[in-house]
PDB file of N, CA and C in Angstrom:
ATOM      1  N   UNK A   1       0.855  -1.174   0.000  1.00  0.00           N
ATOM      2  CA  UNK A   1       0.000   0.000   0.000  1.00  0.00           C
ATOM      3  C   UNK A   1       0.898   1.233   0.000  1.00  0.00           C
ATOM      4  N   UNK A   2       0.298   2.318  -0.955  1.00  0.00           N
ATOM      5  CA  UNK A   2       0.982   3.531  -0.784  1.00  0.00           C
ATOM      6  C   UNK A   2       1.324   4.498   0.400  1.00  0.00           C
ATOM      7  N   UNK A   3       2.323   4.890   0.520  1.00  0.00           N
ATOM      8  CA  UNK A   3       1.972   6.153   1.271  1.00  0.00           C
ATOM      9  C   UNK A   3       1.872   7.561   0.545  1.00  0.00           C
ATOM     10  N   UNK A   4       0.858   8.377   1.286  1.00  0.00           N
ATOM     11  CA  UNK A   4       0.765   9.618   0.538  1.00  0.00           C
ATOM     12  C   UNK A   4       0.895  10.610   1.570  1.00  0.00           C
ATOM     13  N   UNK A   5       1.522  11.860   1.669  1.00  0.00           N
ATOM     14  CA  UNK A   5       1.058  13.022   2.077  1.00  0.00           C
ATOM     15  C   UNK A   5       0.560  13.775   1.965  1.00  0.00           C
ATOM     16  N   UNK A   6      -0.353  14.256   2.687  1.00  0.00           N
ATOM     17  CA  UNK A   6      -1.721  15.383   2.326  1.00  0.00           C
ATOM     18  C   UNK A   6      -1.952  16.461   3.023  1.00  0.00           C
ATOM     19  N   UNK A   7      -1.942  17.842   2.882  1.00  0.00           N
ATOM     20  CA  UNK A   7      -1.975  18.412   3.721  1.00  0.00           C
ATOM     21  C   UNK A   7      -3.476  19.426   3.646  1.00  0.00           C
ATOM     22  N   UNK A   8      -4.484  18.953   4.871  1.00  0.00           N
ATOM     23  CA  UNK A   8      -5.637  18.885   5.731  1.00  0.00           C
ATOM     24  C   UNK A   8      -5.663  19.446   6.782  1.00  0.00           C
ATOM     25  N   UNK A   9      -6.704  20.771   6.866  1.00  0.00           N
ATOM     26  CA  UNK A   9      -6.461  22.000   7.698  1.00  0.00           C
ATOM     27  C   UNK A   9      -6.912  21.332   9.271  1.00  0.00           C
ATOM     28  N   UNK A  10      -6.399  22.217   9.828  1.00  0.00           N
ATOM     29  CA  UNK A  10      -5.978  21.325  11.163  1.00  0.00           C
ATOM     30  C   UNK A  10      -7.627  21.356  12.011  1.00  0.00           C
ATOM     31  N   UNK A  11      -8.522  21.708  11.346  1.00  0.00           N
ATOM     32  CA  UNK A  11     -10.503  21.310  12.288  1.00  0.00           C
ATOM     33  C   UNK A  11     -10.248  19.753  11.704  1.00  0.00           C
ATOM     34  N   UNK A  12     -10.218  20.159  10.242  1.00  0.00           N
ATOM     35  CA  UNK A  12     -10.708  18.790   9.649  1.00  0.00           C
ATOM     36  C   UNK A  12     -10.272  17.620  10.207  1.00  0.00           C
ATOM     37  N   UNK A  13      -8.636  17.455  10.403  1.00  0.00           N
ATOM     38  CA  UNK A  13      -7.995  16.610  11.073  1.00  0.00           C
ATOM     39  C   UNK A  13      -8.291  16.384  12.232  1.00  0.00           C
ATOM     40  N   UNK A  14      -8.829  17.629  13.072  1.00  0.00           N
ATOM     41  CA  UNK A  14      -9.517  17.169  14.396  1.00  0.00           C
ATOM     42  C   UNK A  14     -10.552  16.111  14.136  1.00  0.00           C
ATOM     43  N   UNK A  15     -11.578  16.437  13.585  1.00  0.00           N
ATOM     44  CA  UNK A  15     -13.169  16.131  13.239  1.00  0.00           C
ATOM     45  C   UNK A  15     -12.658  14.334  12.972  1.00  0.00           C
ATOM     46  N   UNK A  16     -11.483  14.062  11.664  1.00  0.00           N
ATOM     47  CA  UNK A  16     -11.361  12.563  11.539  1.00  0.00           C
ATOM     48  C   UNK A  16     -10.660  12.068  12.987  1.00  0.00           C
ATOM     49  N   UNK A  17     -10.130  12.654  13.588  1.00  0.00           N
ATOM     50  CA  UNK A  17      -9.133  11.897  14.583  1.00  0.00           C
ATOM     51  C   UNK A  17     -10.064  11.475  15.573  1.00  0.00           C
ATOM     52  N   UNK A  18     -11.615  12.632  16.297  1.00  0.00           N
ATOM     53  CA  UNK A  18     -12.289  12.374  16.818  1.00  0.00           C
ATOM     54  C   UNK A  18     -13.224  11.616  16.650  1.00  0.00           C
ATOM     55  N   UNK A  19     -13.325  11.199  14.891  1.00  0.00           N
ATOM     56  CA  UNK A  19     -14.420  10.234  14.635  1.00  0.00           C
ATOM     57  C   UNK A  19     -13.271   8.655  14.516  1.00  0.00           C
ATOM     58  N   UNK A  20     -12.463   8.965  14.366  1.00  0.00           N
ATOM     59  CA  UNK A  20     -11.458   7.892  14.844  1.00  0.00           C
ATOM     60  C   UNK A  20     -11.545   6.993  15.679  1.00  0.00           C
ATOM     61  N   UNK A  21     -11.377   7.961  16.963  1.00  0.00           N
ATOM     62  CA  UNK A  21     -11.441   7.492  18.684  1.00  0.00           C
ATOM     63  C   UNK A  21     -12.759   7.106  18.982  1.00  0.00           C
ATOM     64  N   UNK A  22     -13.651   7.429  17.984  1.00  0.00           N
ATOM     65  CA  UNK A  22     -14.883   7.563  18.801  1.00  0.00           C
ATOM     66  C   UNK A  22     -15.520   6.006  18.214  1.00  0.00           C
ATOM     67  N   UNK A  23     -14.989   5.543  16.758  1.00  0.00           N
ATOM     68  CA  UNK A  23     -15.419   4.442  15.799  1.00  0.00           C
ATOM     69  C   UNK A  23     -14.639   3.304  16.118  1.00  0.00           C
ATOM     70  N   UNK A  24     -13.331   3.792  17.424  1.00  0.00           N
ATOM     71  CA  UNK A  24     -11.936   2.536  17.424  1.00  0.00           C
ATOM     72  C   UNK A  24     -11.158   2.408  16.134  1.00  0.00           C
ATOM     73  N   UNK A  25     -10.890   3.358  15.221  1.00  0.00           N
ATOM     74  CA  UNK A  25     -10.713   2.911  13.755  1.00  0.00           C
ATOM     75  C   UNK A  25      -9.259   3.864  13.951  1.00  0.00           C
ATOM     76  N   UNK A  26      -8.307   3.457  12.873  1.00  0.00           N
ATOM     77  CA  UNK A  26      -7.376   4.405  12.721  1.00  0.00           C
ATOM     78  C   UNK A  26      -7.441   5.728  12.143  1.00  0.00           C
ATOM     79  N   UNK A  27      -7.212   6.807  11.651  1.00  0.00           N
ATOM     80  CA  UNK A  27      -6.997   7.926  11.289  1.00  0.00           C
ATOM     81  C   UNK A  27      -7.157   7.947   9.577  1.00  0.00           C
ATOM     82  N   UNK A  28      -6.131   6.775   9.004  1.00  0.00           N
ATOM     83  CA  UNK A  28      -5.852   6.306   7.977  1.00  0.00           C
ATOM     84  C   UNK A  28      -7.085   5.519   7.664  1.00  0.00           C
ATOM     85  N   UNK A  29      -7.577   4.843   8.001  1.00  0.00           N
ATOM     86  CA  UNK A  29      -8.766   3.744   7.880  1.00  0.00           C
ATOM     87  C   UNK A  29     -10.110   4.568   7.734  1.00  0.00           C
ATOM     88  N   UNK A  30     -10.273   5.978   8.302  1.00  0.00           N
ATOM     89  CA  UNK A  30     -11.253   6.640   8.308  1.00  0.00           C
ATOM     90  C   UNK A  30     -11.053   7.698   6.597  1.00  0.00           C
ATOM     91  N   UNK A  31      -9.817   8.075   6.174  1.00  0.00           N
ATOM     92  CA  UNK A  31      -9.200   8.638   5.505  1.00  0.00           C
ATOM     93  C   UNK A  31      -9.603   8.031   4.312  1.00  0.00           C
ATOM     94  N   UNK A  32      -9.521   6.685   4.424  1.00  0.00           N
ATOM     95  CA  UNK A  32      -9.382   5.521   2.944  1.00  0.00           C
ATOM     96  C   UNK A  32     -11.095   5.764   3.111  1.00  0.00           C
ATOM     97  N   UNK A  33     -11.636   5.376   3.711  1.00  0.00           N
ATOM     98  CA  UNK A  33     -13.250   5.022   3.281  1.00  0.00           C
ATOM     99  C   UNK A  33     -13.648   6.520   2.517  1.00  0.00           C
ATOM    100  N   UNK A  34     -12.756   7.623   3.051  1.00  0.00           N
ATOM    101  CA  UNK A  34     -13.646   8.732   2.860  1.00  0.00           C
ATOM    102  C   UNK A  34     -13.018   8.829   1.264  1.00  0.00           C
ATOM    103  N   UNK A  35     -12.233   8.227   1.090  1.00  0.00           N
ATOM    104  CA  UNK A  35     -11.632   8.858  -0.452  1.00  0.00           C
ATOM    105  C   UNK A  35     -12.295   7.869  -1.295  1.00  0.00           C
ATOM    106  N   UNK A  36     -12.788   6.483  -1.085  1.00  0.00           N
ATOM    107  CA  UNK A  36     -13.341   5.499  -1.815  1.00  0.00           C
ATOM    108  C   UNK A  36     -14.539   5.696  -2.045  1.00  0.00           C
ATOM    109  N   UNK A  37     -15.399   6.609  -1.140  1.00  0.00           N
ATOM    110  CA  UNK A  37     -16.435   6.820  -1.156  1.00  0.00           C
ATOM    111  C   UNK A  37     -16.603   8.263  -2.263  1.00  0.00           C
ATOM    112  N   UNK A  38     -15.299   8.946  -2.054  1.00  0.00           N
ATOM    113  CA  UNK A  38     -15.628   9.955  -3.001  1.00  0.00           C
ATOM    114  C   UNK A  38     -15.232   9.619  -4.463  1.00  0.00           C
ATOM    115  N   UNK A  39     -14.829   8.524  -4.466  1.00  0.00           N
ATOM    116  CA  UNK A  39     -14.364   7.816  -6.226  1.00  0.00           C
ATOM    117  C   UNK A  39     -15.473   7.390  -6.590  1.00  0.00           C
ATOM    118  N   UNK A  40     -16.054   6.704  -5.796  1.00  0.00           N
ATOM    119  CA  UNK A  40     -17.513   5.662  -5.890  1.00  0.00           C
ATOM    120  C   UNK A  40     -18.126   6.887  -6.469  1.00  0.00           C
ATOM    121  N   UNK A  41     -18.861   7.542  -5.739  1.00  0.00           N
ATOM    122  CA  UNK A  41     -19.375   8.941  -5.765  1.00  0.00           C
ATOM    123  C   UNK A  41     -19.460   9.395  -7.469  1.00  0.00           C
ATOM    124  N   UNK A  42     -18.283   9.614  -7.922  1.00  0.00           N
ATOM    125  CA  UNK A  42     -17.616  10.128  -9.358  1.00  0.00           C
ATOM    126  C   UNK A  42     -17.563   9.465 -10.154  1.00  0.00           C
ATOM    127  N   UNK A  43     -18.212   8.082  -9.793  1.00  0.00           N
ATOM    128  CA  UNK A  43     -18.088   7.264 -11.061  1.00  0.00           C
ATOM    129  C   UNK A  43     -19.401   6.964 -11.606  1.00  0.00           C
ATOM    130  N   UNK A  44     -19.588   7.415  -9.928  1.00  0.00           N
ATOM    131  CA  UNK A  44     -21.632   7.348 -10.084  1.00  0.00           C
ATOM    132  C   UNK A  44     -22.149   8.479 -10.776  1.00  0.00           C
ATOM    133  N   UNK A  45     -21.614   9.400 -10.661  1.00  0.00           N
ATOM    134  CA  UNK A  45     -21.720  10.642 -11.226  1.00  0.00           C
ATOM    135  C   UNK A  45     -21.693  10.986 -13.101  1.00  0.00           C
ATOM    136  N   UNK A  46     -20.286  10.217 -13.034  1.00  0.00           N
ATOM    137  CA  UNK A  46     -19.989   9.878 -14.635  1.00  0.00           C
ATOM    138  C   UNK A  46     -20.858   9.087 -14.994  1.00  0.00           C
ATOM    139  N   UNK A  47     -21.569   7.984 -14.772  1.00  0.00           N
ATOM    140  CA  UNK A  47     -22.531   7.237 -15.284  1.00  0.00           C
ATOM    141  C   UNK A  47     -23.645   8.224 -15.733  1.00  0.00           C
ATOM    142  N   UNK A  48     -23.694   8.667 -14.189  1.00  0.00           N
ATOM    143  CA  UNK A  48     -24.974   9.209 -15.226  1.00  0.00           C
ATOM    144  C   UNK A  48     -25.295  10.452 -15.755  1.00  0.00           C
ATOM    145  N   UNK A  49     -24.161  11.473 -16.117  1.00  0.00           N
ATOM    146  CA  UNK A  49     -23.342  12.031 -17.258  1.00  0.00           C
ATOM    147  C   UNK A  49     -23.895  11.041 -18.369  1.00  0.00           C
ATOM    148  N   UNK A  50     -23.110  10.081 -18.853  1.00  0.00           N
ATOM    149  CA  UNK A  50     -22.894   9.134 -19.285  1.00  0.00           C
ATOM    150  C   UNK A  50     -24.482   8.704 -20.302  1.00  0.00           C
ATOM    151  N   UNK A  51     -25.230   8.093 -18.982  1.00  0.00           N
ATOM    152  CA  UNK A  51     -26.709   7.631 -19.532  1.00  0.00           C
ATOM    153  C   UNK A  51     -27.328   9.048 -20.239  1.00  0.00           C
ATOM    154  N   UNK A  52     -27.370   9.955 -19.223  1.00  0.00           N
ATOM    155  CA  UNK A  52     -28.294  11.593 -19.741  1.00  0.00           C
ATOM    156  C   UNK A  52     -27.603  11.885 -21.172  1.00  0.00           C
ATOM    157  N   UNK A  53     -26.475  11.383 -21.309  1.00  0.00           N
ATOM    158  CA  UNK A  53     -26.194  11.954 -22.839  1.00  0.00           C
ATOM    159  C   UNK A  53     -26.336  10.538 -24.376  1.00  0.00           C
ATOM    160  N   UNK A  54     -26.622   9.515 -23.574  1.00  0.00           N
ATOM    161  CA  UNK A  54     -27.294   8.224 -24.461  1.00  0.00           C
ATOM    162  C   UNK A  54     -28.269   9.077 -24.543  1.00  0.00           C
ATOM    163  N   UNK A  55     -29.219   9.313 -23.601  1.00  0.00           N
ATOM    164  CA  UNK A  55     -31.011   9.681 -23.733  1.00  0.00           C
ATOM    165  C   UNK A  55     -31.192  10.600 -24.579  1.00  0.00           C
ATOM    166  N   UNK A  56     -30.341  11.677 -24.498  1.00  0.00           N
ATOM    167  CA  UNK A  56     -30.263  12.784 -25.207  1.00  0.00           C
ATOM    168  C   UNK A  56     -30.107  12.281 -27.125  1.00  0.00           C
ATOM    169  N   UNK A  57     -28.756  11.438 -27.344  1.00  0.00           N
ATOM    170  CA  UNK A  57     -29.122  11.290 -28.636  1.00  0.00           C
ATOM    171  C   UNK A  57     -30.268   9.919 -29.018  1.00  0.00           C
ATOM    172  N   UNK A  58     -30.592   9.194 -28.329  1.00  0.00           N
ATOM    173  CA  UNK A  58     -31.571   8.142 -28.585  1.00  0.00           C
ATOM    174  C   UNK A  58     -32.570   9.184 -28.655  1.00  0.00           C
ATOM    175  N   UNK A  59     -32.973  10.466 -28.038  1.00  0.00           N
ATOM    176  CA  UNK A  59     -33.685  11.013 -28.632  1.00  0.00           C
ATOM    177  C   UNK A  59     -33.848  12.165 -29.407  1.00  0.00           C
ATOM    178  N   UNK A  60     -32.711  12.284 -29.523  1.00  0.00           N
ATOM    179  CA  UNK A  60     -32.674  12.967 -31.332  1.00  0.00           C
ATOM    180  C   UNK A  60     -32.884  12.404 -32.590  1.00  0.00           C
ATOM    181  N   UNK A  61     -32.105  11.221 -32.435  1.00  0.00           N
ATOM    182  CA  UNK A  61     -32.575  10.143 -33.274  1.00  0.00           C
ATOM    183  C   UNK A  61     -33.932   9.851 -33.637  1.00  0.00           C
ATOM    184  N   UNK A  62     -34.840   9.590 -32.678  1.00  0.00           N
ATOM    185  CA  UNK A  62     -35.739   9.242 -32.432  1.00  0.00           C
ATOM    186  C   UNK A  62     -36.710  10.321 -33.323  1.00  0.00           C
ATOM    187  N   UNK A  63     -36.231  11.442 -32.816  1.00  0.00           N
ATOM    188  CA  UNK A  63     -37.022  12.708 -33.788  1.00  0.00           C
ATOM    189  C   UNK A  63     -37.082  12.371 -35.243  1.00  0.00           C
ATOM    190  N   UNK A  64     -35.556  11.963 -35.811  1.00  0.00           N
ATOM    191  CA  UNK A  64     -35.826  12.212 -37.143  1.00  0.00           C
ATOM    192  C   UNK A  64     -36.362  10.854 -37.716  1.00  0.00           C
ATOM    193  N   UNK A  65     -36.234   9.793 -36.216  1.00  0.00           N
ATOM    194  CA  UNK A  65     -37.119   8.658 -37.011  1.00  0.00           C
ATOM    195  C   UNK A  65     -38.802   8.711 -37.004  1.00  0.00           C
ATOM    196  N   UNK A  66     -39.343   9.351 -36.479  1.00  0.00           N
ATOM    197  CA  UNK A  66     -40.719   9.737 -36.241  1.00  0.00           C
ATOM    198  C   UNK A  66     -41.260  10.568 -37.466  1.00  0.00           C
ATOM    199  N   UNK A  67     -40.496  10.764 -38.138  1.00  0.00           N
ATOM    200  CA  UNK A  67     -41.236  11.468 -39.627  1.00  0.00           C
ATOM    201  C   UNK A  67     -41.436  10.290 -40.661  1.00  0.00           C
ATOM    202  N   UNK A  68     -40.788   9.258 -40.050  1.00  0.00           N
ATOM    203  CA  UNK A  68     -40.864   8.433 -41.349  1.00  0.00           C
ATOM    204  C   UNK A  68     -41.226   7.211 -40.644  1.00  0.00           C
ATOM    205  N   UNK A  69     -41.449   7.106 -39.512  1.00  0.00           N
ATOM    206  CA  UNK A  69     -42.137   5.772 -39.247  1.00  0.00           C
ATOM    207  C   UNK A  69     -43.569   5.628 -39.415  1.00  0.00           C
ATOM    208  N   UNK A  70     -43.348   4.182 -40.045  1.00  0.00           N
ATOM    209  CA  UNK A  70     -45.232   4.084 -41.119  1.00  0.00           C
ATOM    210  C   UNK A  70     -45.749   3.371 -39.784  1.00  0.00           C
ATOM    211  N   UNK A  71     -45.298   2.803 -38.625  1.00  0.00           N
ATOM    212  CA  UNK A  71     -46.253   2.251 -37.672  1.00  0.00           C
ATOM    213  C   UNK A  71     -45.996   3.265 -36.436  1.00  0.00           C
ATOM    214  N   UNK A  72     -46.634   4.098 -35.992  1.00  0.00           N
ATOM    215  CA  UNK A  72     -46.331   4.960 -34.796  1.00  0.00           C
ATOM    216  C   UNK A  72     -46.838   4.679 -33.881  1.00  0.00           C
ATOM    217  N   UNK A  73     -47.888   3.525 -33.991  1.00  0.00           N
ATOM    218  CA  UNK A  73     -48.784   2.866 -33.203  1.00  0.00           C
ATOM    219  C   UNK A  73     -47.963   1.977 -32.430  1.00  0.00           C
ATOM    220  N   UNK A  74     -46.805   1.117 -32.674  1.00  0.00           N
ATOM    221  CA  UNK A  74     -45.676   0.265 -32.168  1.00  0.00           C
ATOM    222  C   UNK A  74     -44.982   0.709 -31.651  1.00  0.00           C
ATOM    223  N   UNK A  75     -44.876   0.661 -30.478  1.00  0.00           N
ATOM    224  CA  UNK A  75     -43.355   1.732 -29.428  1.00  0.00           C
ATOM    225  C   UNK A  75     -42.185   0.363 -29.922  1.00  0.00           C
ATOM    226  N   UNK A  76     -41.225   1.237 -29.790  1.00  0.00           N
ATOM    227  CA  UNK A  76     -40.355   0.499 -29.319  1.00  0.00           C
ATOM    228  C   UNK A  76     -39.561  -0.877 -29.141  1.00  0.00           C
ATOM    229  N   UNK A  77     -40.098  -0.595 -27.851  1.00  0.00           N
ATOM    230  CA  UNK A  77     -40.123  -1.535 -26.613  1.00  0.00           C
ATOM    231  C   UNK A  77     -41.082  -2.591 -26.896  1.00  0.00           C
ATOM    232  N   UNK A  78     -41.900  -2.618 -27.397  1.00  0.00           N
ATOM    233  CA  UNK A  78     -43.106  -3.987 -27.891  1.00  0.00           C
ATOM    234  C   UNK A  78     -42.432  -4.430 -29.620  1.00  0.00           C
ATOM    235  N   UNK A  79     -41.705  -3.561 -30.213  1.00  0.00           N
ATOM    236  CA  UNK A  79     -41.162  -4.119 -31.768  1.00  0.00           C
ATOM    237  C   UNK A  79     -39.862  -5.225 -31.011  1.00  0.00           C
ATOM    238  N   UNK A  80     -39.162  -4.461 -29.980  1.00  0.00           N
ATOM    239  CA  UNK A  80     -37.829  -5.557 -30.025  1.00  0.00           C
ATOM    240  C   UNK A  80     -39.030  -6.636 -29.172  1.00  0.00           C
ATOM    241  N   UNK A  81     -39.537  -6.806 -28.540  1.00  0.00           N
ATOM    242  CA  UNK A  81     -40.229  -8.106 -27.836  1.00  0.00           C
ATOM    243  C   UNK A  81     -40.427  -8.504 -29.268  1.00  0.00           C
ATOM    244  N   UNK A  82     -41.013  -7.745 -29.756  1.00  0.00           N
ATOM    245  CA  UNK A  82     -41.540  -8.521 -31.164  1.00  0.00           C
ATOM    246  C   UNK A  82     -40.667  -9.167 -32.241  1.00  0.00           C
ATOM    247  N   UNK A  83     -39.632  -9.246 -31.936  1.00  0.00           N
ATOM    248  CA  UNK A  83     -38.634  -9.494 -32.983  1.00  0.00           C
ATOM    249  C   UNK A  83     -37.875 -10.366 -31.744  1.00  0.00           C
ATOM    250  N   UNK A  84     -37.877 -10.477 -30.612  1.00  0.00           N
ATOM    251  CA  UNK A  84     -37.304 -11.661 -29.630  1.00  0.00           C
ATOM    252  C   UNK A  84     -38.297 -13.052 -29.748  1.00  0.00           C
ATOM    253  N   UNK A  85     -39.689 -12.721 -29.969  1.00  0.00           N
ATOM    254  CA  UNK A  85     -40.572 -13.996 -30.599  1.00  0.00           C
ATOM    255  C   UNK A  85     -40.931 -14.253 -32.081  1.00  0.00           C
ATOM    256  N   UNK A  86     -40.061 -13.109 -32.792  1.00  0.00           N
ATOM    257  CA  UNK A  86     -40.459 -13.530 -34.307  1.00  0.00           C
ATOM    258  C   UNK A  86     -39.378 -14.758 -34.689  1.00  0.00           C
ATOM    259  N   UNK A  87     -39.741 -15.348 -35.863  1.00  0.00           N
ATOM    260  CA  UNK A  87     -39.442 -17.158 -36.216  1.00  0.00           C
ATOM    261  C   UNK A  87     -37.906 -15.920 -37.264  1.00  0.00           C
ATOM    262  N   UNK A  88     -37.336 -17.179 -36.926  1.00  0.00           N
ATOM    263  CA  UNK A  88     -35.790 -16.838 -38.195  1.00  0.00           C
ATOM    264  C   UNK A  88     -36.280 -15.935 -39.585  1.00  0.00           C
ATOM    265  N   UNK A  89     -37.634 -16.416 -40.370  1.00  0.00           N
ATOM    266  CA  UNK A  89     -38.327 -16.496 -41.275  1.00  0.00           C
ATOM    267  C   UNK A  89     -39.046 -15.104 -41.352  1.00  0.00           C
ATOM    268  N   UNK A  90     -39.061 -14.655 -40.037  1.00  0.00           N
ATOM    269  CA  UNK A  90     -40.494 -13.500 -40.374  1.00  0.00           C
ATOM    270  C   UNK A  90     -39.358 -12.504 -40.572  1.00  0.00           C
ATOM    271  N   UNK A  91     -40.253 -11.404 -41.565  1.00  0.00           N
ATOM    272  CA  UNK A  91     -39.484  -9.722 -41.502  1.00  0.00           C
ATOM    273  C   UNK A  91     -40.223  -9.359 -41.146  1.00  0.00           C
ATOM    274  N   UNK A  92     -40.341  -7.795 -41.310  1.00  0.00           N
ATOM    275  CA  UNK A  92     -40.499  -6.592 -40.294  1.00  0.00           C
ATOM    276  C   UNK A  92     -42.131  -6.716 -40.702  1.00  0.00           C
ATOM    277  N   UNK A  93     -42.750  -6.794 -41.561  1.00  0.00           N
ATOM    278  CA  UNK A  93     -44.372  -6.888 -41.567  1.00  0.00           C
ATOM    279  C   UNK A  93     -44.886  -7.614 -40.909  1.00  0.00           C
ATOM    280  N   UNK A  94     -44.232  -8.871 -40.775  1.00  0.00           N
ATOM    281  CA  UNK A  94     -44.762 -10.191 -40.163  1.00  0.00           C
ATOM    282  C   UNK A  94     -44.827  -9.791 -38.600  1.00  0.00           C
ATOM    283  N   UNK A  95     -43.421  -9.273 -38.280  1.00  0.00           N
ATOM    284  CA  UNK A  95     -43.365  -8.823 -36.652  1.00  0.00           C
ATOM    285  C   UNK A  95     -44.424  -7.572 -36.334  1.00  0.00           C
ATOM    286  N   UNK A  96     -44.706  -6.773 -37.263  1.00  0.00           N
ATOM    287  CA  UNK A  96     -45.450  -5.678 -37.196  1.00  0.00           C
ATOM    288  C   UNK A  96     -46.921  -6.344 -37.173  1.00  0.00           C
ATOM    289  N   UNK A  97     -46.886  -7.191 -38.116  1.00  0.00           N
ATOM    290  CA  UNK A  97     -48.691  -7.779 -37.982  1.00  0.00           C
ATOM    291  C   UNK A  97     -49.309  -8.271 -36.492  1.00  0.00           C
ATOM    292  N   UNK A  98     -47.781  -8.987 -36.287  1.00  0.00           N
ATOM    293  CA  UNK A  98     -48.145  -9.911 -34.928  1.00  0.00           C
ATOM    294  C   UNK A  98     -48.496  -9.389 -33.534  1.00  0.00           C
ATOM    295  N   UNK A  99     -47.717  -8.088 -33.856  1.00  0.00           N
ATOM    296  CA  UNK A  99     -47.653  -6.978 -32.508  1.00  0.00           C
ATOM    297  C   UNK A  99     -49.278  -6.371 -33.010  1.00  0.00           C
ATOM    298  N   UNK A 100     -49.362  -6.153 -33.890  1.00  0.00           N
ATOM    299  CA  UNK A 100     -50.473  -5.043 -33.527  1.00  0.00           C
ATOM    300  C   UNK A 100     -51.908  -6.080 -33.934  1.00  0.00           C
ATOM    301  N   UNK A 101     -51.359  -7.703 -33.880  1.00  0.00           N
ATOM    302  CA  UNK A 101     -52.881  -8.727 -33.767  1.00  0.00           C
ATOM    303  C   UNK A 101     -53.945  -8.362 -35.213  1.00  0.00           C
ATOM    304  N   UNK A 102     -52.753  -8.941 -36.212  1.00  0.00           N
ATOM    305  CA  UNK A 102     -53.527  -8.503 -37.525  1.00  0.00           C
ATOM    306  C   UNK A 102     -53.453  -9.673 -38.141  1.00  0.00           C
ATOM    307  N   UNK A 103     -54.825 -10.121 -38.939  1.00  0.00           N
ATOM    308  CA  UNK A 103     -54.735 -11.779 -39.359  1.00  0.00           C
ATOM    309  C   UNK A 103     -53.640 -12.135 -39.929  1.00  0.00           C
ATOM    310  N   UNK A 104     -53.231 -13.163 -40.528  1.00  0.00           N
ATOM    311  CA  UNK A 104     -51.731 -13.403 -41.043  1.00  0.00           C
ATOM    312  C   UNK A 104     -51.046 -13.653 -39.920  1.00  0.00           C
ATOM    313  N   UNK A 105     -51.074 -13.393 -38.636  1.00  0.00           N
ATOM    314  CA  UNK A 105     -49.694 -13.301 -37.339  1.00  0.00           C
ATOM    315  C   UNK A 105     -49.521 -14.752 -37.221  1.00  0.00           C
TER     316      UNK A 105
END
């Protein structure tokens, strides 16, 4: 394990030393959780950075696919189900018939 030096204004260092004594924990041991917790923190953070800017172009996309989609009646979310139970054999009408319960399915 590394060592590092850090220099931490002398309340703060009170505040861990007293939550130290007070937890039975070392100084260092209180130090590590608090920095793991602030990585955790930032990664959680970046995620969802991360997702908000998927959403953002899934729905831009989405815009310019909405001028030209001939079924608007089909979200989504019910076409891929629909294409997780369509046969090797079916295309996109066949999956489209079946979802929206049109004879032929």
């Amino acid at each position: 394990m590394a060592k590092v030096n850090v220099y931490i204004p002398d309340d703060l260092l009170e505040q861990i030393d007293a939550d130290a004594v007070a937890l039975d924990r070392s100084r260092s041991s209180i130090v590590q959780q608090a920095l793991a917790e602030y990585v955790r923190s930032r990664a959680s953070e970046s995620r969802r950075g991360d997702m908000a800017r998927a959403v953002e172009i899934a729905e831009s996309l989405a815009a310019t696919w909405r001028e030209r989609d001939r079924h608007p009646e089909v979200s989504a979310s019910d076409y891929l189900v629909g294409l997780r139970r369509a046969a090797d054999t079916d295309d996109d009408a066949a999956v489209i018939a079946r979802i929206l319960g049109e004879p032929g399915e």
